[in-house]
C-alpha atoms as a PDB file:
ATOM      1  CA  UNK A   1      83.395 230.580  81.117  1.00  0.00           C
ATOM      2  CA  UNK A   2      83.005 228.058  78.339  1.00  0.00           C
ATOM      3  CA  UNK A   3      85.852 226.355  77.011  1.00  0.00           C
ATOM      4  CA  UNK A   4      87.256 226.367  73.142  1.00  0.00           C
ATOM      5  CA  UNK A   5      89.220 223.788  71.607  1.00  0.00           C
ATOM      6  CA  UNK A   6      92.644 225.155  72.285  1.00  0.00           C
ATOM      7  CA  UNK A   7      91.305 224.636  76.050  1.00  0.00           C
ATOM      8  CA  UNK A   8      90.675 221.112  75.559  1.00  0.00           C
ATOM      9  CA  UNK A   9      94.184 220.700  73.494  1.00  0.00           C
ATOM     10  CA  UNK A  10      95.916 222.515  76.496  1.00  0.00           C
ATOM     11  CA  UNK A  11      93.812 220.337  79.273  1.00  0.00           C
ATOM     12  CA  UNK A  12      94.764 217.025  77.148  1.00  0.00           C
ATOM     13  CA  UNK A  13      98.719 218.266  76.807  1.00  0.00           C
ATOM     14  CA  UNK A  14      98.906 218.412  80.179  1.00  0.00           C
ATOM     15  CA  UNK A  15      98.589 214.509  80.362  1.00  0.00           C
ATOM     16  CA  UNK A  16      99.978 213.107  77.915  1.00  0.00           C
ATOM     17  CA  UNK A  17     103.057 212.825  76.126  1.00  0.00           C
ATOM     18  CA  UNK A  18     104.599 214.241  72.998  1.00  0.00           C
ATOM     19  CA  UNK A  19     107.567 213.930  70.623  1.00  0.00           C
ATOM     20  CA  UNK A  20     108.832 216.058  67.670  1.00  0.00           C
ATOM     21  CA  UNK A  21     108.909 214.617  63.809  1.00  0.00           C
ATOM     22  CA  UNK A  22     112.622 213.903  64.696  1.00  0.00           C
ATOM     23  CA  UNK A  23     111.560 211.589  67.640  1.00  0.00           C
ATOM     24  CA  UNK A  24     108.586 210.395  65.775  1.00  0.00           C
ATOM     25  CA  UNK A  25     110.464 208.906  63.164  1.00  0.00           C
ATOM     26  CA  UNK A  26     112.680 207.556  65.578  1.00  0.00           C
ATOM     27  CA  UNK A  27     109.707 205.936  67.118  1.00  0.00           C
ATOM     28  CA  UNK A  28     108.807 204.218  64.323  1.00  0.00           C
ATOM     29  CA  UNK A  29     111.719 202.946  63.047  1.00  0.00           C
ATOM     30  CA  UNK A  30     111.718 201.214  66.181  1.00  0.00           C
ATOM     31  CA  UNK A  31     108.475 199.928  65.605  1.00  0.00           C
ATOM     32  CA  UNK A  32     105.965 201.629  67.172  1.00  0.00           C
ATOM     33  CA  UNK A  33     102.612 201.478  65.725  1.00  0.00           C
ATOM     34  CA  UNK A  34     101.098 205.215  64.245  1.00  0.00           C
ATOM     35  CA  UNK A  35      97.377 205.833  64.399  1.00  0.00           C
ATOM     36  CA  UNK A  36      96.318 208.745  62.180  1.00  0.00           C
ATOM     37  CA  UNK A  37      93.538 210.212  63.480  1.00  0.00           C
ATOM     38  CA  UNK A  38      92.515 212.630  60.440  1.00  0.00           C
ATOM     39  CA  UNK A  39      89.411 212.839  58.806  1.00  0.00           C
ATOM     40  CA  UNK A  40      89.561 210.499  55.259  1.00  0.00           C
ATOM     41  CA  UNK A  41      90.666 213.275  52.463  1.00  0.00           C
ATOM     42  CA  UNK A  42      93.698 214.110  54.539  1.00  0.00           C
ATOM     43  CA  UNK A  43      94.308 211.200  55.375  1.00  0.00           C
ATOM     44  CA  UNK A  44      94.192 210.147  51.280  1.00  0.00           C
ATOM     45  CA  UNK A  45      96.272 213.162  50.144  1.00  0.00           C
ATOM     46  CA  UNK A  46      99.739 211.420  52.019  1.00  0.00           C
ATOM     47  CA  UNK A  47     100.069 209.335  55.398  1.00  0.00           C
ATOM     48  CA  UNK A  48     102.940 207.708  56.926  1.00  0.00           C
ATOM     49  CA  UNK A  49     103.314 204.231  55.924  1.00  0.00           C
ATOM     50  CA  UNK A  50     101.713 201.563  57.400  1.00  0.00           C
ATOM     51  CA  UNK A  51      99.190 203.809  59.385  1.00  0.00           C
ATOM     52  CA  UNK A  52      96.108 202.764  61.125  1.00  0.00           C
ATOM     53  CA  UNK A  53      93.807 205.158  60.120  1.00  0.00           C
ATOM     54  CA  UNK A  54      90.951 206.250  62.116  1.00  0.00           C
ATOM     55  CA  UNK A  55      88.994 209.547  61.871  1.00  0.00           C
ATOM     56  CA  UNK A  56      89.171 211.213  65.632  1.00  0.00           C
ATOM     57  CA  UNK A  57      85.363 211.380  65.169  1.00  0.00           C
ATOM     58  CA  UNK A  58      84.827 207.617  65.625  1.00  0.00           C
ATOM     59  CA  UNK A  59      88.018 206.938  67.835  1.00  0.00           C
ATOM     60  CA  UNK A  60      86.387 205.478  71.459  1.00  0.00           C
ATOM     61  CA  UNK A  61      83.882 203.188  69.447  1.00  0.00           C
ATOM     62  CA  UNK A  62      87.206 202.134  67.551  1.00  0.00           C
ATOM     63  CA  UNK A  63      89.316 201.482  70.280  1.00  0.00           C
ATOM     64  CA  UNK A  64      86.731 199.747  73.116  1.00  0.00           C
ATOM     65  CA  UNK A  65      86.792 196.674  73.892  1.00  0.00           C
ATOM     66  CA  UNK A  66      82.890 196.073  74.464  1.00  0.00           C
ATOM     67  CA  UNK A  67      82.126 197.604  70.840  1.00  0.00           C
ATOM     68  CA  UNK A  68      81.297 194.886  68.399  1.00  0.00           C
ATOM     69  CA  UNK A  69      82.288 197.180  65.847  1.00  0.00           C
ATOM     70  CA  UNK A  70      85.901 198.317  66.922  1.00  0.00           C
ATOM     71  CA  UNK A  71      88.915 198.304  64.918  1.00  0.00           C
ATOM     72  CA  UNK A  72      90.254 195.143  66.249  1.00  0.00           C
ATOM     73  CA  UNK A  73      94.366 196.375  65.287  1.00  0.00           C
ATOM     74  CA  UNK A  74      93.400 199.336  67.696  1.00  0.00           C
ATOM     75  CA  UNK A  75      91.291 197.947  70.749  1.00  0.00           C
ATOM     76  CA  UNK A  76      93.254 194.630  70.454  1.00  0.00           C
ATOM     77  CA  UNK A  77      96.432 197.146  70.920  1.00  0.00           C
ATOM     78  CA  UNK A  78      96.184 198.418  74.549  1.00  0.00           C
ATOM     79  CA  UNK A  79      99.645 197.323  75.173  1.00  0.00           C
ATOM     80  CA  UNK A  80     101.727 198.301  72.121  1.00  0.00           C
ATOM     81  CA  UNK A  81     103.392 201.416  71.518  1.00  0.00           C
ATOM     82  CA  UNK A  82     101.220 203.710  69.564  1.00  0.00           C
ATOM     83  CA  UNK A  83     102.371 207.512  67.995  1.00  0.00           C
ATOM     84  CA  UNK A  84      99.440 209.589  67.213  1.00  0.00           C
ATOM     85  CA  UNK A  85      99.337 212.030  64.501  1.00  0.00           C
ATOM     86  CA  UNK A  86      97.017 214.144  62.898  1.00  0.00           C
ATOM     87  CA  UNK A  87      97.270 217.299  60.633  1.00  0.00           C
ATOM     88  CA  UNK A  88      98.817 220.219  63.376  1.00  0.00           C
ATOM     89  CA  UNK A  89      98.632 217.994  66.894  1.00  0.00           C
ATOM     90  CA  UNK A  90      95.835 218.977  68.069  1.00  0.00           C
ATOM     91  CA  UNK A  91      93.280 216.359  67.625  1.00  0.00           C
ATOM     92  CA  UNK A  92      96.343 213.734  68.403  1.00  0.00           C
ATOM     93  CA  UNK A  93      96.888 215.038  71.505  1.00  0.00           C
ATOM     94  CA  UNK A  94      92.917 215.031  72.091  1.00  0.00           C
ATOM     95  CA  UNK A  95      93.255 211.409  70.528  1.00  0.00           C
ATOM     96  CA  UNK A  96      96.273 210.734  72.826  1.00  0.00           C
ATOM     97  CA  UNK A  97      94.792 211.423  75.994  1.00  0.00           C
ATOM     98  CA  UNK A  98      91.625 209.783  75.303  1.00  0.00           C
ATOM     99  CA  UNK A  99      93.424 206.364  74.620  1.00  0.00           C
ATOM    100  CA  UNK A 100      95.033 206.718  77.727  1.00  0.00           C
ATOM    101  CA  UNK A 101      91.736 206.979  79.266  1.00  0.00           C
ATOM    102  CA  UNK A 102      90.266 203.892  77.753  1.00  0.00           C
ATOM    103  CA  UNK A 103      93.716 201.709  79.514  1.00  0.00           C
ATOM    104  CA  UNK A 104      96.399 202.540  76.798  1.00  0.00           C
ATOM    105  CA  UNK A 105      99.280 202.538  78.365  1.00  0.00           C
ATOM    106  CA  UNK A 106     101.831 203.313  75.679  1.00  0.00           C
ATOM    107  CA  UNK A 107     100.586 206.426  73.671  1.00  0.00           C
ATOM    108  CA  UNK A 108     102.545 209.304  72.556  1.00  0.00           C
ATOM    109  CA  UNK A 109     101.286 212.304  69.829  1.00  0.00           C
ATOM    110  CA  UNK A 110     103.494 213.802  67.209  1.00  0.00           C
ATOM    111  CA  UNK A 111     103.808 217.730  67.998  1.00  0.00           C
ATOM    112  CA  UNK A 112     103.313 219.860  64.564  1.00  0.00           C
ATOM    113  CA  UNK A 113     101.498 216.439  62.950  1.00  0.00           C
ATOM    114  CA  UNK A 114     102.082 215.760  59.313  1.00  0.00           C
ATOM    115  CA  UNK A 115     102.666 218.971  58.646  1.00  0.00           C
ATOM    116  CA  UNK A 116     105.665 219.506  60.255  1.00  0.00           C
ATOM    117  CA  UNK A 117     106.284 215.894  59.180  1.00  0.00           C
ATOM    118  CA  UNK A 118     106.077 216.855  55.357  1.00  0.00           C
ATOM    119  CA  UNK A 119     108.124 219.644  56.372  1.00  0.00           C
ATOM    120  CA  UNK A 120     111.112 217.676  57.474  1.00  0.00           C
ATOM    121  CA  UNK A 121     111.184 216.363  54.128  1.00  0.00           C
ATOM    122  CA  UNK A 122     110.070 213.032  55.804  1.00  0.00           C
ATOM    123  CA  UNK A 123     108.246 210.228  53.379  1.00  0.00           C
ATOM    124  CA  UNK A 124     104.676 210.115  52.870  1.00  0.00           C
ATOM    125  CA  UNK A 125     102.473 207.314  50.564  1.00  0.00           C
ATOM    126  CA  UNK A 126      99.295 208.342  48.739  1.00  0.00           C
ATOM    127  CA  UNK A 127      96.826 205.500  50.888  1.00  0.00           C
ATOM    128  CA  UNK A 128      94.740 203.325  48.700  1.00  0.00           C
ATOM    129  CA  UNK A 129      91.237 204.398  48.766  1.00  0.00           C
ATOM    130  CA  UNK A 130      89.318 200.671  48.894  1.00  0.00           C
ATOM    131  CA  UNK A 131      88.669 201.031  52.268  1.00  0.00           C
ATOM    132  CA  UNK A 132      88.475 204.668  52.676  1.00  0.00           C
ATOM    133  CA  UNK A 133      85.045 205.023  53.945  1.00  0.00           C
ATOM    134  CA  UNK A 134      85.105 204.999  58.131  1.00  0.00           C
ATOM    135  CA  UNK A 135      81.778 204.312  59.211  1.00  0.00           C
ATOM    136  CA  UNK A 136      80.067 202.935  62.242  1.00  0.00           C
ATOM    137  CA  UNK A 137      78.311 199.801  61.795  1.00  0.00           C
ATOM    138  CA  UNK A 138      76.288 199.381  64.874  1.00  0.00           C
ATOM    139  CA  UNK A 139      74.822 201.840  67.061  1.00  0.00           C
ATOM    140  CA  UNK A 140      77.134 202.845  70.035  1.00  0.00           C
ATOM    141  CA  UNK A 141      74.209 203.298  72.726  1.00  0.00           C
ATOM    142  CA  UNK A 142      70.996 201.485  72.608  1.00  0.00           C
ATOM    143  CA  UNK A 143      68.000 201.218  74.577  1.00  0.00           C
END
């Protein structure tokens, strides 16, 4: 039978770990780093402060360390403490377990994501849009 993408959530929640908004916040007030993985018009309608933003669509060329294009806040990051939210937790838990694949070793995702963080009444900012546009700038594979 062919898996769905609630299999693949369920499959990645069984390896990695999660926290609730409350514990989220928490998390970052003690200065853990958040990765928003949402694609770029969520992510400009209100993010948590201080987010690195990456689209779950682009995240292992982001994060590796033998891509000359990577995000060099994420693959340079391996060792900090990362919480990983996206609009319900799904894709952050996706996200989640595929850091830890690629040797994160700190990396947590935000049950509910920011909507059960706008919920809890918790602050958002409206992102600046300069460098809204997530693109790849080399090719990932080439012959």
């Amino acid at each position: 039978m062919a898996m769905g993408l609630m299999d693949f959530v369920q499959d990645a929640k069984t390896r990695i770990n999660e926290v609730d908004v409350d514990g989220g916040l928490k998390m970052i007030m003690e200065g853990c780093k958040v990765l928003d993985v949402r694609e770029p018009a969520e992510y400009l309608a209100g993010a948590i402060e201080d987010a690195v933003h990456v689209p779950r669509g682009v995240l292992e060329p982001a994060a590796d360390m033998n891509y000359p294009g990577a995000n060099p806040e994420l693959r340079d990051g391996r060792g900090k403490r990362w919480l990983v939210v996206c609009r319900s937790g799904g894709r952050s838990a996706l996200a989640a377990d595929t850091l830890m694949k690629m040797g994160f070793t700190n990396v947590t995702s935000m049950i509910g994501g920011m909507d059960a963080w706008e919920s809890a009444g918790y602050t958002t900012i409206t992102p600046s849009d300069e460098n809204s546009l997530v693109q790849l700038k080399q090719a990932c594979i080439t012959d």
